[in-house]
C-alpha atoms as a PDB file:
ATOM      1  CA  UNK A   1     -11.366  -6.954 -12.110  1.00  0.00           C
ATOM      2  CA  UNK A   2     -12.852  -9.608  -9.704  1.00  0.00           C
ATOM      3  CA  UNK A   3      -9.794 -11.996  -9.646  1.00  0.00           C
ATOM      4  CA  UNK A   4      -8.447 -11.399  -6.284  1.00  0.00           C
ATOM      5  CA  UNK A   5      -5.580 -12.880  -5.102  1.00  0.00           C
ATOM      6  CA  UNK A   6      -4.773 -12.869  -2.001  1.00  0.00           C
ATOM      7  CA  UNK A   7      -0.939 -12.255  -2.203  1.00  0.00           C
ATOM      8  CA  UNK A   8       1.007 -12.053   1.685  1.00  0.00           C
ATOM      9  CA  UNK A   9       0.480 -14.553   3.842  1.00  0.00           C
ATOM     10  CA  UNK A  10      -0.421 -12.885   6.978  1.00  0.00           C
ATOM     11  CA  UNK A  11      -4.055 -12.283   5.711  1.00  0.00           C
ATOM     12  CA  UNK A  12      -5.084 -15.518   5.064  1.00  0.00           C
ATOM     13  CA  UNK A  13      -5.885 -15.865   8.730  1.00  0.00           C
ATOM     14  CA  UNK A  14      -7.730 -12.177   8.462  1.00  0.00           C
ATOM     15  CA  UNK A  15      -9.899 -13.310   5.575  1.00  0.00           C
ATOM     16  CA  UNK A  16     -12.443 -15.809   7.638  1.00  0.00           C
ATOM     17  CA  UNK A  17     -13.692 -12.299   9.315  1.00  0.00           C
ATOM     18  CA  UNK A  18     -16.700 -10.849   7.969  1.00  0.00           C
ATOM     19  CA  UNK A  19     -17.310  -8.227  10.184  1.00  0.00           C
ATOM     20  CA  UNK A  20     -14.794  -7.635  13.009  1.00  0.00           C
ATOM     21  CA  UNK A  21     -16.523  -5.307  16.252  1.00  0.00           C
ATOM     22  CA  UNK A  22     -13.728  -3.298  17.885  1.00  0.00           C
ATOM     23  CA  UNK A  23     -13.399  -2.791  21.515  1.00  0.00           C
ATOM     24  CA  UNK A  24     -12.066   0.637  21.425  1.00  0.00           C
ATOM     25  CA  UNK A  25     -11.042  -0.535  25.278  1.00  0.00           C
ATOM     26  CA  UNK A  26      -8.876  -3.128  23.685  1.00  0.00           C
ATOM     27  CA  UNK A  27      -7.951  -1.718  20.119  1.00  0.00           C
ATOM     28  CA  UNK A  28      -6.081  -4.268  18.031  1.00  0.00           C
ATOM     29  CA  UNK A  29      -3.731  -2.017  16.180  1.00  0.00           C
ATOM     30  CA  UNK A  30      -2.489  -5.262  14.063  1.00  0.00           C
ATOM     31  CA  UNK A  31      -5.500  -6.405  13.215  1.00  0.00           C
ATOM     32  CA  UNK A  32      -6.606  -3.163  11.962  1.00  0.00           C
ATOM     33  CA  UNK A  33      -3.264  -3.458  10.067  1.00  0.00           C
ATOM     34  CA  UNK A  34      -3.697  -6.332   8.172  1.00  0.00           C
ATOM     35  CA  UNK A  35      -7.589  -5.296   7.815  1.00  0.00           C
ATOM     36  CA  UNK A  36      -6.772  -2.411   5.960  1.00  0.00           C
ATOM     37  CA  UNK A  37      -3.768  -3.910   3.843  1.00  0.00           C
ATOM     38  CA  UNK A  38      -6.698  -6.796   3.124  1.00  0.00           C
ATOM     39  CA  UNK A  39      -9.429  -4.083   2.235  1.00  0.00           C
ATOM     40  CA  UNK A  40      -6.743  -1.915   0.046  1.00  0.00           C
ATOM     41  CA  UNK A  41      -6.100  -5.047  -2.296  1.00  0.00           C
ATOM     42  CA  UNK A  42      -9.522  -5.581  -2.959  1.00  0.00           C
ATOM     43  CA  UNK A  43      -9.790  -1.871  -3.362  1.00  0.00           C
ATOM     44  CA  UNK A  44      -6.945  -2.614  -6.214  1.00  0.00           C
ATOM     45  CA  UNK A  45      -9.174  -5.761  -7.787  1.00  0.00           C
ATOM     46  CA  UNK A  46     -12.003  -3.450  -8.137  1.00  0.00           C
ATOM     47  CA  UNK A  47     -10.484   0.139  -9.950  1.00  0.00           C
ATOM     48  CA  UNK A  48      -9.980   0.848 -13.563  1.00  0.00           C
ATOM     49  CA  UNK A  49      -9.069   4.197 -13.459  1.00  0.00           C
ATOM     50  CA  UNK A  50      -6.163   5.714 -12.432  1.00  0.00           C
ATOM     51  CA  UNK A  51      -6.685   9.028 -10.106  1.00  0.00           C
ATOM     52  CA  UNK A  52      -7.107  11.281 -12.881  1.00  0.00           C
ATOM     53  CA  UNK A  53      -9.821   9.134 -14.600  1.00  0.00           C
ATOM     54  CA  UNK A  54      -7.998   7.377 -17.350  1.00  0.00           C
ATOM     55  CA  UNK A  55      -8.800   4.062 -17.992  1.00  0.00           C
ATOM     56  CA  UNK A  56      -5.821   1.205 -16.847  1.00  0.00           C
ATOM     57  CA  UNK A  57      -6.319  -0.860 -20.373  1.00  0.00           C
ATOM     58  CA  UNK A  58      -6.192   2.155 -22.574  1.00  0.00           C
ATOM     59  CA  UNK A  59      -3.626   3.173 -21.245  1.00  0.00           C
ATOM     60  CA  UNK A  60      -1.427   0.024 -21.074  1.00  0.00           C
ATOM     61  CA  UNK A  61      -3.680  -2.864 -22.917  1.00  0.00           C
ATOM     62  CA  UNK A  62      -1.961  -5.716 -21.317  1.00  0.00           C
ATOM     63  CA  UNK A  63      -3.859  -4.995 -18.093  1.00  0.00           C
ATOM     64  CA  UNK A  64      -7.167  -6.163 -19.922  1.00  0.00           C
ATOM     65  CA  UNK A  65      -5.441  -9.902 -19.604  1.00  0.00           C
ATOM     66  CA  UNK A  66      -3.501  -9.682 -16.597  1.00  0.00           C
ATOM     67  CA  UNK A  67      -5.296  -7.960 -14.605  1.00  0.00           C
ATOM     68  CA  UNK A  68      -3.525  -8.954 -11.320  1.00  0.00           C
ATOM     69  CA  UNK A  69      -0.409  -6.548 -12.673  1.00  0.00           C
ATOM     70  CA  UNK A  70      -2.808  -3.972 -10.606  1.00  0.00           C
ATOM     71  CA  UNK A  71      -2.274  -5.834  -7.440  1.00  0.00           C
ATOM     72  CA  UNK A  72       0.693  -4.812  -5.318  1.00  0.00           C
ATOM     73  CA  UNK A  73       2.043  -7.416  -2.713  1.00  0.00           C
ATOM     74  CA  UNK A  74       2.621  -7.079   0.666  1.00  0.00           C
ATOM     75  CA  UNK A  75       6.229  -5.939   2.282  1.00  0.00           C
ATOM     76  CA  UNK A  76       7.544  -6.438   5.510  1.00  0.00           C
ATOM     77  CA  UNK A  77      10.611  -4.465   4.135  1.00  0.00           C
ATOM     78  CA  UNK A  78       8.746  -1.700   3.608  1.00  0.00           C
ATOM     79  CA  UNK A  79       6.292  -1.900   6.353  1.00  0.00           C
ATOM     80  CA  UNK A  80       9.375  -2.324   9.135  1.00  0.00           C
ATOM     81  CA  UNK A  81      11.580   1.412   7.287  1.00  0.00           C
ATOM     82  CA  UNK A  82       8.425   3.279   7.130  1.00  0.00           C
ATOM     83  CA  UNK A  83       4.694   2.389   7.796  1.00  0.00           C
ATOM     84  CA  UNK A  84       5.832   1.429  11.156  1.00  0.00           C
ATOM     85  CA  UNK A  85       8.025   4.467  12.200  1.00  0.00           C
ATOM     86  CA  UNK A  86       6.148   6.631   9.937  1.00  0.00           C
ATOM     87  CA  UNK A  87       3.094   5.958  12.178  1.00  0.00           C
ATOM     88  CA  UNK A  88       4.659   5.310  15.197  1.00  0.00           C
ATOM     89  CA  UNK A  89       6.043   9.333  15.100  1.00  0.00           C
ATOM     90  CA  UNK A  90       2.657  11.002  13.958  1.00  0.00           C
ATOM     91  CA  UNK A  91       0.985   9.597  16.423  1.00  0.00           C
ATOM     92  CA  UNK A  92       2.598  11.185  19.427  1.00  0.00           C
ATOM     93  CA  UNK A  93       1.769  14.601  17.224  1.00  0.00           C
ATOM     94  CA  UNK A  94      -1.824  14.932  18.444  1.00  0.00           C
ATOM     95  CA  UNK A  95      -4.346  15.975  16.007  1.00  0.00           C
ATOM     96  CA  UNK A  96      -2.187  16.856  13.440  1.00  0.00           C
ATOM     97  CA  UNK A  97      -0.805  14.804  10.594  1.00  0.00           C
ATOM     98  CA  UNK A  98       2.526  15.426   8.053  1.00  0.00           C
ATOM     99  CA  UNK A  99       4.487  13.171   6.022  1.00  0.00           C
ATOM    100  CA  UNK A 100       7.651  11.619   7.936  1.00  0.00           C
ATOM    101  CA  UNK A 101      10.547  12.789   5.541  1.00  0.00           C
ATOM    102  CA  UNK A 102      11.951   9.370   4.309  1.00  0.00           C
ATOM    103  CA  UNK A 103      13.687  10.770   1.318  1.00  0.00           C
ATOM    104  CA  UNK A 104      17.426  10.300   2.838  1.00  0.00           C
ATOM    105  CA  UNK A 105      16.418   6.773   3.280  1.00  0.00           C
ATOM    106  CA  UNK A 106      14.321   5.938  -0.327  1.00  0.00           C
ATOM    107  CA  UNK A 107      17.067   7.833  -2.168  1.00  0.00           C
ATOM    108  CA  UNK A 108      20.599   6.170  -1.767  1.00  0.00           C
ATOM    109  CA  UNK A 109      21.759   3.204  -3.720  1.00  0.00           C
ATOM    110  CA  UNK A 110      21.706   1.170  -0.291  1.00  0.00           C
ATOM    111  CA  UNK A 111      17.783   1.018  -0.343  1.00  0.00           C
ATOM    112  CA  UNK A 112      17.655   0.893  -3.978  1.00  0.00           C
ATOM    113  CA  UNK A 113      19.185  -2.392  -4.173  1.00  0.00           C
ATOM    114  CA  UNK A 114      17.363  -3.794  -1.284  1.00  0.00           C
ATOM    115  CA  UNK A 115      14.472  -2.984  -2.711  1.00  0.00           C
ATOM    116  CA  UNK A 116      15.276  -4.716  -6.217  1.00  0.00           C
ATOM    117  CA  UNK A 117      16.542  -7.585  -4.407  1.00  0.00           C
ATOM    118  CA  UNK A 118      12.775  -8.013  -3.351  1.00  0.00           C
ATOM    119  CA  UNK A 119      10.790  -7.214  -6.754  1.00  0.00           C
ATOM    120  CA  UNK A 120      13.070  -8.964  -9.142  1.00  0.00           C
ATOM    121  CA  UNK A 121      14.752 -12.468  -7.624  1.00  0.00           C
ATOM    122  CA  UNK A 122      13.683 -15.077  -9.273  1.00  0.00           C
ATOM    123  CA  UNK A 123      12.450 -13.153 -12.184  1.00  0.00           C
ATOM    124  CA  UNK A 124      14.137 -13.543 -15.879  1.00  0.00           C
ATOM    125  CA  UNK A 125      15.229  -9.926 -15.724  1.00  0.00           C
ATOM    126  CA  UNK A 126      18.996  -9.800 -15.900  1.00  0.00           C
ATOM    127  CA  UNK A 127      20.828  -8.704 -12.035  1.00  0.00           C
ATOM    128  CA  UNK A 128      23.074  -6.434 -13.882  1.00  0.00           C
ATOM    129  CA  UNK A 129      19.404  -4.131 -14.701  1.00  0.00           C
ATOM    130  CA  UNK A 130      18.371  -4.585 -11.846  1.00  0.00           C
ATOM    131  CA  UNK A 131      19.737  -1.403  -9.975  1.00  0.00           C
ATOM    132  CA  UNK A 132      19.215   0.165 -13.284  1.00  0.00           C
ATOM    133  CA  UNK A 133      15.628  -0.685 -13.529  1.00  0.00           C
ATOM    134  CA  UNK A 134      15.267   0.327  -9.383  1.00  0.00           C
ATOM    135  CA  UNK A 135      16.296   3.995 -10.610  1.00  0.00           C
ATOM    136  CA  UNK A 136      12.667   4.411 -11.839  1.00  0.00           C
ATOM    137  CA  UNK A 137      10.865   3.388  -8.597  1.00  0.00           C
ATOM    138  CA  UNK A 138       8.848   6.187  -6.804  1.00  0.00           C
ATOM    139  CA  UNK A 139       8.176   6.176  -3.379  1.00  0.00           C
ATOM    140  CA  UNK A 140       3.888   7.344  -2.433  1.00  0.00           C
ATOM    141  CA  UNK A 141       2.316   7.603   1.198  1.00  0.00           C
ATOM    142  CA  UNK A 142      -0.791   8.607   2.617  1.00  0.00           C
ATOM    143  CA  UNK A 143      -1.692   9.630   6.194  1.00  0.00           C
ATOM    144  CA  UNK A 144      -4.706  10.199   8.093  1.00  0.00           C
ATOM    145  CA  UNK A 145      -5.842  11.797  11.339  1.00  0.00           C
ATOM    146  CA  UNK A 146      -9.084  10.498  12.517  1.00  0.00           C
ATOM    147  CA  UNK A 147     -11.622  11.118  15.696  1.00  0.00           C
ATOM    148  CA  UNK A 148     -14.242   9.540  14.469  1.00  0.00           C
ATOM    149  CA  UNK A 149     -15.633   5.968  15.818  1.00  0.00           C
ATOM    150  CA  UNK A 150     -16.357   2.515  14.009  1.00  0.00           C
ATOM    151  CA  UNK A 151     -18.192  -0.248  15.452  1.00  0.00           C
ATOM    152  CA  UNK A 152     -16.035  -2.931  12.878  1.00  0.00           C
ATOM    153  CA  UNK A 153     -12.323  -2.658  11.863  1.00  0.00           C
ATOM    154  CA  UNK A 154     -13.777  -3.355   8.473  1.00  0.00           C
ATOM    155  CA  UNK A 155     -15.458  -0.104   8.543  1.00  0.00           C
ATOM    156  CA  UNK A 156     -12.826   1.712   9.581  1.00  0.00           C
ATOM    157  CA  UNK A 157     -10.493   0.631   6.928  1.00  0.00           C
ATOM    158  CA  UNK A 158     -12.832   1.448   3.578  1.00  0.00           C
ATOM    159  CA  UNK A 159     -13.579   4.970   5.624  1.00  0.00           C
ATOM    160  CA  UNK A 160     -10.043   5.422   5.426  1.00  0.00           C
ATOM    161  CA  UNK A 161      -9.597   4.763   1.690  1.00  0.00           C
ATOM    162  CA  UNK A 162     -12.469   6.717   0.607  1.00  0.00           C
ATOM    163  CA  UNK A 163     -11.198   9.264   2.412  1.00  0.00           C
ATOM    164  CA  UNK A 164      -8.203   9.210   0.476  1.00  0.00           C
ATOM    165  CA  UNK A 165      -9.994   9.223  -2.215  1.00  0.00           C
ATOM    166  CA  UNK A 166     -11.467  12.123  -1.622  1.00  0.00           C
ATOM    167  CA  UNK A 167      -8.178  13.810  -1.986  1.00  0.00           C
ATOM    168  CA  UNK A 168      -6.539  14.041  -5.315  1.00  0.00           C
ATOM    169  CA  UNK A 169      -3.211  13.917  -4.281  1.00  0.00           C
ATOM    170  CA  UNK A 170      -3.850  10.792  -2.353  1.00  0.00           C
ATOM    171  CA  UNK A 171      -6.423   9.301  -4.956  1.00  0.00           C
ATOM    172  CA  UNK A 172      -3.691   9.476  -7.731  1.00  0.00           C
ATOM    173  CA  UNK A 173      -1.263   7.318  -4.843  1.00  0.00           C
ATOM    174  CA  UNK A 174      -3.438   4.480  -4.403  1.00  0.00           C
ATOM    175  CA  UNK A 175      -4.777   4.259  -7.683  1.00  0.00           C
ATOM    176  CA  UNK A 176      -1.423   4.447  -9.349  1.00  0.00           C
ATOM    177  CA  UNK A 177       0.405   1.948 -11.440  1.00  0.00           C
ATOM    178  CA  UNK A 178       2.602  -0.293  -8.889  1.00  0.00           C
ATOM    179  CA  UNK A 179       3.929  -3.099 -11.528  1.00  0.00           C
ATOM    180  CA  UNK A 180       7.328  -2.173 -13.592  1.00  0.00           C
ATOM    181  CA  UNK A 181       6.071  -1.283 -16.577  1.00  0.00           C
ATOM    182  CA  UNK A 182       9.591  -1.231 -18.620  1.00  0.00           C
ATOM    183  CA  UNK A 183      10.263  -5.262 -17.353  1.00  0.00           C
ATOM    184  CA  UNK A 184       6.348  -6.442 -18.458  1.00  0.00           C
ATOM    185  CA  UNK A 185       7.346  -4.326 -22.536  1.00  0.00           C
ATOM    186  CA  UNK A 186      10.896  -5.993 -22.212  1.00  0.00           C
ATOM    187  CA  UNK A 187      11.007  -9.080 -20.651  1.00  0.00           C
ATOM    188  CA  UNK A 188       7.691  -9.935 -20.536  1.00  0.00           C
ATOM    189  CA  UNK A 189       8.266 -10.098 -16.580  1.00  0.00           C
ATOM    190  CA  UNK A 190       5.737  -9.435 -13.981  1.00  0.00           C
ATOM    191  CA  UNK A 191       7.048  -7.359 -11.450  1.00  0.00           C
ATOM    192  CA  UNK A 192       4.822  -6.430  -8.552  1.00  0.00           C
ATOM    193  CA  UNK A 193       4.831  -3.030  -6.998  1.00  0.00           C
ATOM    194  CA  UNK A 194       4.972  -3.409  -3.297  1.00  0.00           C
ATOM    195  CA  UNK A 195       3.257  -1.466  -0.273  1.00  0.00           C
ATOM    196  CA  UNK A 196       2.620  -2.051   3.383  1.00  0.00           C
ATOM    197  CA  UNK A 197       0.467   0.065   5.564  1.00  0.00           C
ATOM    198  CA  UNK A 198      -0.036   0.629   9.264  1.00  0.00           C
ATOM    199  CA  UNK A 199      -3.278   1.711  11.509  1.00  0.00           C
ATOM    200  CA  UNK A 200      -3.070   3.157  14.960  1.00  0.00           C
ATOM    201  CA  UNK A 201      -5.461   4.076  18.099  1.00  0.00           C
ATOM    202  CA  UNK A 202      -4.478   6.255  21.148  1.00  0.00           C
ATOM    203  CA  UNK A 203      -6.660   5.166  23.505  1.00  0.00           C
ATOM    204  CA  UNK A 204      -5.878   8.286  25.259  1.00  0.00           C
ATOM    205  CA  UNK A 205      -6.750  11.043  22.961  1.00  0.00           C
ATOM    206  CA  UNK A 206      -9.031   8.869  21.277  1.00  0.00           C
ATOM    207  CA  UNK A 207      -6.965   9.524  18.047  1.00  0.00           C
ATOM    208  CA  UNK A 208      -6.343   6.997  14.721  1.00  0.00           C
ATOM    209  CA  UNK A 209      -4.164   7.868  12.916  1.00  0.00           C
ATOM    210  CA  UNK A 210      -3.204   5.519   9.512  1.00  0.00           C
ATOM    211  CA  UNK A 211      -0.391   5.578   6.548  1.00  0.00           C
ATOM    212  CA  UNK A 212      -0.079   3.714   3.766  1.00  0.00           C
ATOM    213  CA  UNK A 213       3.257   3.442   1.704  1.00  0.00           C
ATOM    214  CA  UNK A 214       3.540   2.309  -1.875  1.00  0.00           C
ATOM    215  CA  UNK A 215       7.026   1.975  -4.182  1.00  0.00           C
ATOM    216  CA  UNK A 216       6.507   1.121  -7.940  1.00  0.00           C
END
């Protein structure tokens, strides 16, 4: 796939950066940020396997022509109930690094519908399946702990993928399906899986630590 799109606005004014040295004096936790979320949708525009090595088009063949059904948008939504606070806790946890239990949050038909509000208005699918359709929707994250030292924020960000995708569990998560399959076979609808991420320094311990949340 080499039709990017660039799909949330707040990286149009990250994508005139080649190569972006970090002060590690002065880290820029939301550039990192939207660095990352930047290098994880090209990440998207390049796979064709999903974690376990199938192949995206044999698996579901209208991939092969819309290839952008691969690429997840951006949500502030998501990024404000858990890459934020998800983040923001592990951080003050030292070394260490644990998934932030949002599962009393995801799972209650409050967030549900918030989050179908988001992936289907405007679409043709029907509001009364709507909820019904949200009941599918899985919630992913990975997390990171890192000591190690980048000279660009660029650099930083693909270490952090690869080293996700060094981990199977993780793999699987970011190269899963994120569009709604049952909408694209009935409606013929393209709804986008959405994700947000967050990246964080503590200048003190010299600690990053990183998450990245997905819902399909």
């Amino acid at each position: 796939m080499k039709n990017l799109i660039v799909i949330f606005f707040f990286l149009i004014g990250v994508s005139v950066f080649s190569q972006t040295k970090i002060n590690y004096n002065n880290f820029d936790n939301d550039l990192a940020t939207k660095i990352l979320a930047q290098k994880f949708i090209e990440f998207r525009d390049t796979i064709t396997q999903l974690g376990g090595g199938l192949v995206f088009t044999k698996v579901n063949p209208e991939i092969e022509s819309n290839p952008d059904l691969m690429i997840p948008k951006w949500s502030d939504y998501l990024y404000q109930n858990t890459s934020k606070p998800n983040c923001d806790i592990i951080i003050n946890e030292g070394y260490t690094v644990r998934h932030v239990d949002v599962s009393s949050w995801f799972y209650n038909e409050k967030t549900k519908k918030q989050i179908s509000v988001i992936k289907f208005k405007g679409s043709e699918v029907p509001e009364s399946s709507w909820l019904s359709l949200s009941s599918y929707m899985v919630y992913k994250e990975n997390a990171c702990t890192l000591m190690d030292k980048f000279k660009t924020y660029e650099e930083l960000a693909s270490y952090i993928l690869m080293l996700w995708e060094k981990s199977p569990a993780h793999k699987r998560a970011q190269r899963s399906y994120t569009y709604d399959t049952l909408s694209y076979k009935k409606y013929g609808e393209k709804i986008y899986g959405i994700f947000s991420c967050r990246i964080l320094y503590d200048k003190e311990t010299g600690i990053t630590k990183s998450v990245l949340n997905i819902v399909n």
